[in-house]
C-alpha atoms as a PDB file:
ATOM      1  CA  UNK A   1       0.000   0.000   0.000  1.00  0.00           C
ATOM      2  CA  UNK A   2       1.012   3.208  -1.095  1.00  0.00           C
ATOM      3  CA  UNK A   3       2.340   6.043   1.929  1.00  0.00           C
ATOM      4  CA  UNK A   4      -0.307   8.102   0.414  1.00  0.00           C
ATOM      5  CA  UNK A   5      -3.145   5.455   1.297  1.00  0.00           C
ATOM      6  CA  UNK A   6      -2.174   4.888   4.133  1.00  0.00           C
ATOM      7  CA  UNK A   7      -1.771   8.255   5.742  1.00  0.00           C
ATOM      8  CA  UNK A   8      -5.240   8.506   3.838  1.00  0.00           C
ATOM      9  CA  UNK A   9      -6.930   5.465   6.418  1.00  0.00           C
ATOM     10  CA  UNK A  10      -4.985   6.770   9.505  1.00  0.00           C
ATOM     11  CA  UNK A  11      -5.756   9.938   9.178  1.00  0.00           C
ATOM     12  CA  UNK A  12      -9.432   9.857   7.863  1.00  0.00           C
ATOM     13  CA  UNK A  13     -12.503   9.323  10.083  1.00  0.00           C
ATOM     14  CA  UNK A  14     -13.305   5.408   8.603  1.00  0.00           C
ATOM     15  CA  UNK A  15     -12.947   3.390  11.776  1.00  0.00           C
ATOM     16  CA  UNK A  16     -13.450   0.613   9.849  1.00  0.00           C
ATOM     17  CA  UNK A  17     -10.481   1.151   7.863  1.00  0.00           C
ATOM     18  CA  UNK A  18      -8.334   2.273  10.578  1.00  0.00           C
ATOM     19  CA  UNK A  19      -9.006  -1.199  11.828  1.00  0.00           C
ATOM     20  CA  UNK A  20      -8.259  -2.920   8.864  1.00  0.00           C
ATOM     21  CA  UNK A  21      -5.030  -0.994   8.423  1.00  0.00           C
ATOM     22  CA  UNK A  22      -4.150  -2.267  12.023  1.00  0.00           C
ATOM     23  CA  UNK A  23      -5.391  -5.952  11.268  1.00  0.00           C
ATOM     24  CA  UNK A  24      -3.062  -5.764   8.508  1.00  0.00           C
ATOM     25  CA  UNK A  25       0.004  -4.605   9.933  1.00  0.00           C
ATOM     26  CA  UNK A  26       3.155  -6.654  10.823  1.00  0.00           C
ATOM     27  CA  UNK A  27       4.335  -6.471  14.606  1.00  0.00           C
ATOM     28  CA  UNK A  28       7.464  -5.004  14.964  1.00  0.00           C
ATOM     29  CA  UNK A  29       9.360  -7.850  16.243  1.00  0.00           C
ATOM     30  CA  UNK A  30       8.710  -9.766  13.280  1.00  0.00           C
ATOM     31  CA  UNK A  31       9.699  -7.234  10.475  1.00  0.00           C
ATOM     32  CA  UNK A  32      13.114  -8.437   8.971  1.00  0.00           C
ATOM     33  CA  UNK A  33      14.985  -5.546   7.902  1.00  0.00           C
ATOM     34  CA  UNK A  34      17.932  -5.654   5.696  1.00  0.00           C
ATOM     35  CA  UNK A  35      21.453  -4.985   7.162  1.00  0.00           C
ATOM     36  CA  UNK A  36      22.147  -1.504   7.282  1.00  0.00           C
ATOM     37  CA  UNK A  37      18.826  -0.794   5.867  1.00  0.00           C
ATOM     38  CA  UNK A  38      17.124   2.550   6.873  1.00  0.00           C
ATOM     39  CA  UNK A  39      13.138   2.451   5.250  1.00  0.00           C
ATOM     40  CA  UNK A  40      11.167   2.592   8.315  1.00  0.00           C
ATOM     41  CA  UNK A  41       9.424   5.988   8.701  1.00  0.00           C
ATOM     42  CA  UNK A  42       6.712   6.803  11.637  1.00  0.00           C
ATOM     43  CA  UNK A  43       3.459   7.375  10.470  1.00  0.00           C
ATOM     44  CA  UNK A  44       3.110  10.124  13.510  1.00  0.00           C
ATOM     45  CA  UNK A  45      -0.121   7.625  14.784  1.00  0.00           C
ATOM     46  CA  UNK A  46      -0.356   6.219  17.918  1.00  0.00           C
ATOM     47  CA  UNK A  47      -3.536   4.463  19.739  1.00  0.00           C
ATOM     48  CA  UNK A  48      -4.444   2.887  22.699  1.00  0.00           C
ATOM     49  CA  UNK A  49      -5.938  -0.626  23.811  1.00  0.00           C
ATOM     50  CA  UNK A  50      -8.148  -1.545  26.391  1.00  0.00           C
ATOM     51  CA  UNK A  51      -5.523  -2.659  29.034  1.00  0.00           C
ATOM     52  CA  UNK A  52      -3.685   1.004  28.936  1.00  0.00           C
ATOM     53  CA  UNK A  53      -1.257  -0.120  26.431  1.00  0.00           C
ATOM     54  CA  UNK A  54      -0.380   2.361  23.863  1.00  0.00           C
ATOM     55  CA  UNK A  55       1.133   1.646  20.482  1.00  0.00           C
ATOM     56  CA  UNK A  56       1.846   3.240  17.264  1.00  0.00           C
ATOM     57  CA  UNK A  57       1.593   2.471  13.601  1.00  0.00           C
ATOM     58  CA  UNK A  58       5.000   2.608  11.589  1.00  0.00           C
ATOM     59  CA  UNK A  59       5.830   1.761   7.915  1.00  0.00           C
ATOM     60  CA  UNK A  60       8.508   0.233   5.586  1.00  0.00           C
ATOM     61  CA  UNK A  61       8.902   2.752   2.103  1.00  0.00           C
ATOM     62  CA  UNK A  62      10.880   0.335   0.425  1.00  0.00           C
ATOM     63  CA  UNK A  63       8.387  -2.721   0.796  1.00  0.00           C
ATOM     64  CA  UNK A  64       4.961  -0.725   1.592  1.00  0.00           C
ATOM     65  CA  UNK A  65       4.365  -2.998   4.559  1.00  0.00           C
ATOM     66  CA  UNK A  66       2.515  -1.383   7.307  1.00  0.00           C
ATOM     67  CA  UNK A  67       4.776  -1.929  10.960  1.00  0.00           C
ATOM     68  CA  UNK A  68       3.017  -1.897  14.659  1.00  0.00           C
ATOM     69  CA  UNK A  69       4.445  -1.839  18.005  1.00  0.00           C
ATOM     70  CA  UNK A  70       4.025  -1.174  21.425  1.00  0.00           C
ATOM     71  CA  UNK A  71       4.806   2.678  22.458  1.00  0.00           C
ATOM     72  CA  UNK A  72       7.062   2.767  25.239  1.00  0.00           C
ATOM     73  CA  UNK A  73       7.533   6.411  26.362  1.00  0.00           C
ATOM     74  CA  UNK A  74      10.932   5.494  28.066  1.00  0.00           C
ATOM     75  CA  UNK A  75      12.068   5.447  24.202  1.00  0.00           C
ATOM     76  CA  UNK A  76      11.719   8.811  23.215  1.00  0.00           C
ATOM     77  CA  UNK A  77      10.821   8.428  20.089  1.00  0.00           C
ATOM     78  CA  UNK A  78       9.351  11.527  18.791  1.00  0.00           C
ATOM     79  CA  UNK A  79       5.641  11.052  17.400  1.00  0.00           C
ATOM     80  CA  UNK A  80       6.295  12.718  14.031  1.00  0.00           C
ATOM     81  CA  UNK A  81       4.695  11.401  10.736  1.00  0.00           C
ATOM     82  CA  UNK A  82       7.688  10.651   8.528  1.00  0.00           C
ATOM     83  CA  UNK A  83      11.102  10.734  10.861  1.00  0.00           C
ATOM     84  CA  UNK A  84      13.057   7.474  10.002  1.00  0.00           C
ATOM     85  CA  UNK A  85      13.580   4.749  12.804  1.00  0.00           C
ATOM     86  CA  UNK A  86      15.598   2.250  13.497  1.00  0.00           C
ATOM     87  CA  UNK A  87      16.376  -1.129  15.752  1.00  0.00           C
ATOM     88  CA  UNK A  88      19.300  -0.647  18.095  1.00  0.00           C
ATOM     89  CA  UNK A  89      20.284  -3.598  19.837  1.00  0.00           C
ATOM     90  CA  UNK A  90      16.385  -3.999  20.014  1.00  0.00           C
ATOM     91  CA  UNK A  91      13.713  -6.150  17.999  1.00  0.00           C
ATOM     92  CA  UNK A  92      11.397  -2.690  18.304  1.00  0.00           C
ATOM     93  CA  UNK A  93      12.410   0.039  16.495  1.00  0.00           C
ATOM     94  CA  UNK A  94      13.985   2.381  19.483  1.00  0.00           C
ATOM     95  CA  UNK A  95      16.311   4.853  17.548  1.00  0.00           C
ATOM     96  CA  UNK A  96      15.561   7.429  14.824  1.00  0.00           C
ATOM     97  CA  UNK A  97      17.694   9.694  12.534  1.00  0.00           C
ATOM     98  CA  UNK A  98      17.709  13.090  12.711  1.00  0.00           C
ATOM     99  CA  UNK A  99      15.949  12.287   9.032  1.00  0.00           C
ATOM    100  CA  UNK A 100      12.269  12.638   7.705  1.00  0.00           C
ATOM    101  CA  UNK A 101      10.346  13.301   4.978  1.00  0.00           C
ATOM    102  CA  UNK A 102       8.266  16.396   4.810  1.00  0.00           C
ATOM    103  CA  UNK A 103       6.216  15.105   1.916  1.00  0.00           C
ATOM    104  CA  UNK A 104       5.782  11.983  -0.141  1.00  0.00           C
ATOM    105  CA  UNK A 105       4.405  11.656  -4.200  1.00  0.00           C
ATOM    106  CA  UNK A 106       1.674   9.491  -4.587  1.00  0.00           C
ATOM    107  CA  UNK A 107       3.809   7.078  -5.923  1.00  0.00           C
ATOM    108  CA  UNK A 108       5.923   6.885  -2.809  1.00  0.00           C
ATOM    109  CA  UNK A 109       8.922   9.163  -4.271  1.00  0.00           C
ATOM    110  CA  UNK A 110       9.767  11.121  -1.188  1.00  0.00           C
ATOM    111  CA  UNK A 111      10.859  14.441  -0.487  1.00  0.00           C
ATOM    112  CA  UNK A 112      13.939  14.362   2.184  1.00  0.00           C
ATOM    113  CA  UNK A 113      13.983  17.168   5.253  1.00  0.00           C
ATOM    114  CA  UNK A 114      17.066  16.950   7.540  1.00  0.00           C
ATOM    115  CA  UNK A 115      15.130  17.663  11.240  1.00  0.00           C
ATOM    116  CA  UNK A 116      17.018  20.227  13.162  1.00  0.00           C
ATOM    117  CA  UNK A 117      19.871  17.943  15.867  1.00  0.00           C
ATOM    118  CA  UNK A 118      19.324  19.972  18.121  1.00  0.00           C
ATOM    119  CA  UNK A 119      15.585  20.494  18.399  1.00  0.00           C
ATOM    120  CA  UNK A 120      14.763  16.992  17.404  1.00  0.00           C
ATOM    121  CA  UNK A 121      14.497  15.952  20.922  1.00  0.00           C
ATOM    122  CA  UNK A 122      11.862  18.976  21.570  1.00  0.00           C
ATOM    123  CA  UNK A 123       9.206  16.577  20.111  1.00  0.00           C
ATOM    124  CA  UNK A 124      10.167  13.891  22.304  1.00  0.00           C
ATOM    125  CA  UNK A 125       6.924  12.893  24.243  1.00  0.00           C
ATOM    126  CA  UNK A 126       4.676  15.667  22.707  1.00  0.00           C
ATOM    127  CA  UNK A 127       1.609  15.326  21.237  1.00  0.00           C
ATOM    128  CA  UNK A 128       0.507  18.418  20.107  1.00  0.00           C
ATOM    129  CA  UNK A 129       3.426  19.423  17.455  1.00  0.00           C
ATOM    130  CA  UNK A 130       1.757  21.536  14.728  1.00  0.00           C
ATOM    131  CA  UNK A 131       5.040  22.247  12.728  1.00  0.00           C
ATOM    132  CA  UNK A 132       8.633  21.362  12.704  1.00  0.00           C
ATOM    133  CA  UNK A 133      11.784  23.088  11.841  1.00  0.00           C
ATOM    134  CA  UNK A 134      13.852  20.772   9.155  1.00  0.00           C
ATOM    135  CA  UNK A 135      16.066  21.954   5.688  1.00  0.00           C
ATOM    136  CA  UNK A 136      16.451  20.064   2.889  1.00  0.00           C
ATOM    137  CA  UNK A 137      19.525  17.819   1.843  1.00  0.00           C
ATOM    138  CA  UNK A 138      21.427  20.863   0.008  1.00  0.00           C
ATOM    139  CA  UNK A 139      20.028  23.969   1.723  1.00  0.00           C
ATOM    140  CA  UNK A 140      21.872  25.903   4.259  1.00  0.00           C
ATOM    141  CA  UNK A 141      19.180  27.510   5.972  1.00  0.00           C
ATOM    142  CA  UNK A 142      15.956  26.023   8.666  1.00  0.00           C
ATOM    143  CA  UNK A 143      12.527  26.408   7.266  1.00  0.00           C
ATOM    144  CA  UNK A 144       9.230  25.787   9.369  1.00  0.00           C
ATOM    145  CA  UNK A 145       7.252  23.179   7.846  1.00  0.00           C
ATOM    146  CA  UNK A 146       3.555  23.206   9.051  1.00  0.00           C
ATOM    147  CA  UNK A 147       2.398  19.817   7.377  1.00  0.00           C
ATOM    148  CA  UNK A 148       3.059  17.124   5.769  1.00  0.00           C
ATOM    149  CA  UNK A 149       2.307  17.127   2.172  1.00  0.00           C
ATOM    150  CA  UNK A 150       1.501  14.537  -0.517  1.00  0.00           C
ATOM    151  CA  UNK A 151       2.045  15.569  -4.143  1.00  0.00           C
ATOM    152  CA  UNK A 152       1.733  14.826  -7.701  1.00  0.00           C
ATOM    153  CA  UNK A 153       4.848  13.046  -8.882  1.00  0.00           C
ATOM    154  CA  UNK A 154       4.733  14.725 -11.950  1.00  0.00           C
ATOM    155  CA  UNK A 155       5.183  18.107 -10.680  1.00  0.00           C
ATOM    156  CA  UNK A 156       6.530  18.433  -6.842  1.00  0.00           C
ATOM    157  CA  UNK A 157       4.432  21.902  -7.180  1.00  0.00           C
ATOM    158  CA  UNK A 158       1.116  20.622  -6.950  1.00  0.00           C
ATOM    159  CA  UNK A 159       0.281  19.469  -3.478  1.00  0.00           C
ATOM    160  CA  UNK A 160      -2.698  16.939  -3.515  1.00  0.00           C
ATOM    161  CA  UNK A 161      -2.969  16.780   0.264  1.00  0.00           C
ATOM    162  CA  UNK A 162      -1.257  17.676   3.611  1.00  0.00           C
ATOM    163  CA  UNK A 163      -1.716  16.203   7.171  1.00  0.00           C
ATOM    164  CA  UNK A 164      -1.024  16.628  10.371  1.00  0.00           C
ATOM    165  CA  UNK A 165       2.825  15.245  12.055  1.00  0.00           C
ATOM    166  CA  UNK A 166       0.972  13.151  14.259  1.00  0.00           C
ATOM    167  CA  UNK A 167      -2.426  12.114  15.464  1.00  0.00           C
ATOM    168  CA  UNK A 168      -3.758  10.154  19.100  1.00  0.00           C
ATOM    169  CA  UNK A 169      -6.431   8.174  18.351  1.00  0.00           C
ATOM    170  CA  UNK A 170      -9.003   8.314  20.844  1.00  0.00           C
ATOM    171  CA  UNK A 171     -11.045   5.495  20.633  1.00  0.00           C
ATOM    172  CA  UNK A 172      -9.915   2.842  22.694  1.00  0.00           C
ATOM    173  CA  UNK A 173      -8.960  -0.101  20.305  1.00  0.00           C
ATOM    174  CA  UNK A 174      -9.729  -3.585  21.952  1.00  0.00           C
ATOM    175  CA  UNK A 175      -7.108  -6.244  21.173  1.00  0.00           C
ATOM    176  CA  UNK A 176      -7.931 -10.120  21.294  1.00  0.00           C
ATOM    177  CA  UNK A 177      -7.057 -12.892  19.446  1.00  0.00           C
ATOM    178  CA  UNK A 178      -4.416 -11.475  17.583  1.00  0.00           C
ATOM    179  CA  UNK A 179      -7.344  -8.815  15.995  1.00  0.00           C
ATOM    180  CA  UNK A 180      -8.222  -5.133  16.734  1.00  0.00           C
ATOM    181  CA  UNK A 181     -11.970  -4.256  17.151  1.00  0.00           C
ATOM    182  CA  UNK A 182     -13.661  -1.532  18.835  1.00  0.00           C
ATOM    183  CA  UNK A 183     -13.568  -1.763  22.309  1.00  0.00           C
ATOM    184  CA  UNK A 184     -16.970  -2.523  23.945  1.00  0.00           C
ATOM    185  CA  UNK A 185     -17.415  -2.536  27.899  1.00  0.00           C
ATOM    186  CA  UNK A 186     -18.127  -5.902  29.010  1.00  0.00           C
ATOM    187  CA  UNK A 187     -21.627  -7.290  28.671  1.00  0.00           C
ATOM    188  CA  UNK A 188     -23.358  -9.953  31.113  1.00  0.00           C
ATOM    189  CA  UNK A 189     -26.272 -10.580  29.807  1.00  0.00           C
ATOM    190  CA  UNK A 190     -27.542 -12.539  33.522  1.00  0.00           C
ATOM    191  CA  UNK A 191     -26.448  -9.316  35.235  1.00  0.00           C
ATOM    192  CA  UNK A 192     -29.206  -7.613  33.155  1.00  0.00           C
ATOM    193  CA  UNK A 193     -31.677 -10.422  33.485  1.00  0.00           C
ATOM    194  CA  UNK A 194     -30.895 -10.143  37.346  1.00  0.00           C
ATOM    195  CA  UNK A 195     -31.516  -6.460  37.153  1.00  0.00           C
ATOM    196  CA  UNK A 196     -34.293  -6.525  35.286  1.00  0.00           C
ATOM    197  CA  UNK A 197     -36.147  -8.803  37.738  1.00  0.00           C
ATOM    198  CA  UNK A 198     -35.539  -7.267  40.769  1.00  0.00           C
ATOM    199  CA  UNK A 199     -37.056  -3.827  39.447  1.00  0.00           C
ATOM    200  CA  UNK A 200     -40.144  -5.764  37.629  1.00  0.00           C
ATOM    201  CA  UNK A 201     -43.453  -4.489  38.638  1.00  0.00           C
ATOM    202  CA  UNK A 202     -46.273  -6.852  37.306  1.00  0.00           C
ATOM    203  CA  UNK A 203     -49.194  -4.354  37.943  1.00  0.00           C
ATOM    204  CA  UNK A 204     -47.058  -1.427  36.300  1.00  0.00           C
ATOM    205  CA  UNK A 205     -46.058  -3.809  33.040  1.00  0.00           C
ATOM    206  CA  UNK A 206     -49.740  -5.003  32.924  1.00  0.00           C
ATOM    207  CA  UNK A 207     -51.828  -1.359  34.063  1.00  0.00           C
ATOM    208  CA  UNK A 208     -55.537  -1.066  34.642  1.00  0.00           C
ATOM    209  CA  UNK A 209     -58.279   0.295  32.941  1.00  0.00           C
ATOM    210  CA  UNK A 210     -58.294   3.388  33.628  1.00  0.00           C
ATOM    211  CA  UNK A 211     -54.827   3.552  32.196  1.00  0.00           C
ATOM    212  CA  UNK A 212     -55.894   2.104  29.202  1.00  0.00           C
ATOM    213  CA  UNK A 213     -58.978   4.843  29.297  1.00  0.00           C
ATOM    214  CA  UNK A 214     -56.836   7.507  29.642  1.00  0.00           C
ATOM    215  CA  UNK A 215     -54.342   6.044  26.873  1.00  0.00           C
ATOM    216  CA  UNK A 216     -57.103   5.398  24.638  1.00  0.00           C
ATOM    217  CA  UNK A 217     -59.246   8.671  25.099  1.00  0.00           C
ATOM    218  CA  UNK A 218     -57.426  10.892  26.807  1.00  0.00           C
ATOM    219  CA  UNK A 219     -59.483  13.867  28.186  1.00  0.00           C
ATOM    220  CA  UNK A 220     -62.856  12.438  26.916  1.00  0.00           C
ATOM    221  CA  UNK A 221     -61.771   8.861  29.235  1.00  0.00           C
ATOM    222  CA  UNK A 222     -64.567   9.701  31.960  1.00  0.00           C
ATOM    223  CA  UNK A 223     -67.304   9.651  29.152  1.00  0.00           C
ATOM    224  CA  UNK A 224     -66.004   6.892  27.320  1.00  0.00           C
ATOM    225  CA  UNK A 225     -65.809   4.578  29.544  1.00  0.00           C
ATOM    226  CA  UNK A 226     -69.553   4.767  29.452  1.00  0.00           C
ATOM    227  CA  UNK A 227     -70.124   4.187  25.629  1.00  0.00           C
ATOM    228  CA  UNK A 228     -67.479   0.476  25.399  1.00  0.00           C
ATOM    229  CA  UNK A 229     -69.320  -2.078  24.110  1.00  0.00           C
END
């Protein structure tokens, strides 16, 4: 799938296919990487599960596979849609290169930003970063950069669509059985059936007639009940 697409789902307001994304994604410790290979990017999303766990989605430019693992906070990984990661002397990506892209083409061609070294760890731990300070590969000089862009291949000019550097989801995700689903509090259906008894009230459920009078004729109920056949 396509950086484009994907930042598309995670971004977009289809739960459905934010949970297919997630369904589809390899975990972490499983995703071979080539020696000295550098592909992984962060998508800047991040979600939680119904024990408190909290995890983000990352992904692999050079193969299009989608990547998830478990967030640990004590990694200080900034959550930044595009910075490149790496594994160091982990099997979860824990590192990242002062490296990112600031925009992809459609057709996964990205554009290269060097991050600022000495801001980068500013966006440790932050969730509400709204624009970054990067430069690209031959420039000299810091730019802001307020989003991330896609654009047409074709011509760099034309920017099809930007999105945010990062985005906490905040429905909680439940995770079972290898799958994500919404999360639903838990149902007894004899707790209900418990409940329900203990509050039932034959008389109430069955009424009287005047309460059917007054259902039936309202106002006119006195009178009416007169005139039944």
């Amino acid at each position: 799938m396509k950086y484009s697409k994907v930042l598309e789902i995670l971004y977009g307001s289809n739960v459905e296919n934010i949970l297919a994304l997630l369904n589809a994604a390899t975990y972490a410790p499983q995703h071979k990487l080539a020696p000295g290979s550098f592909d992984v990017i962060h998508t800047g999303f991040c979600f939680s599960i119904h024990t408190g766990k909290r995890m983000e989605v990352l992904y692999n430019v050079e193969n299009e596979k989608i990547i998830r693992q478990n967030r640990l906070e004590s990694f200080s990984i900034p959550l930044l849609n595009g910075l490149f990661l790496a594994k160091s002397d982990s099997e979860f990506f824990n590192a990242y290169l002062p490296l990112m892209y600031a925009g992809v083409a459609i057709n996964n061609n990205g554009s290269g930003y060097f991050v600022e070294p000495d801001t980068i760890q500013d966006y440790s731990n932050r969730y509400n970063i709204t624009s970054i300070r990067g430069k690209q590969k031959n420039d000299t000089d810091f730019q802001e950069i307020q989003a991330f862009q896609v654009f047409d291949p074709d011509n760099p000019e034309v920017k099809v669509k930007e999105y945010p550097f990062q985005r906490v989801f905040m429905e909680t995700i439940f995770f079972g059985n290898n799958r994500f689903s919404l999360f639903q509090p838990y149902f007894d259906p004899k707790e209900e059936e418990r409940e329900f008894f203990e509050n039932y009230d034959p008389d109430q459920e069955r009424g009287t007639l005047e309460d059917w009078l007054e259902d039936e004729f309202g106002d006119d109920a006195d009178t009416a009940a007169w005139n039944i056949d």
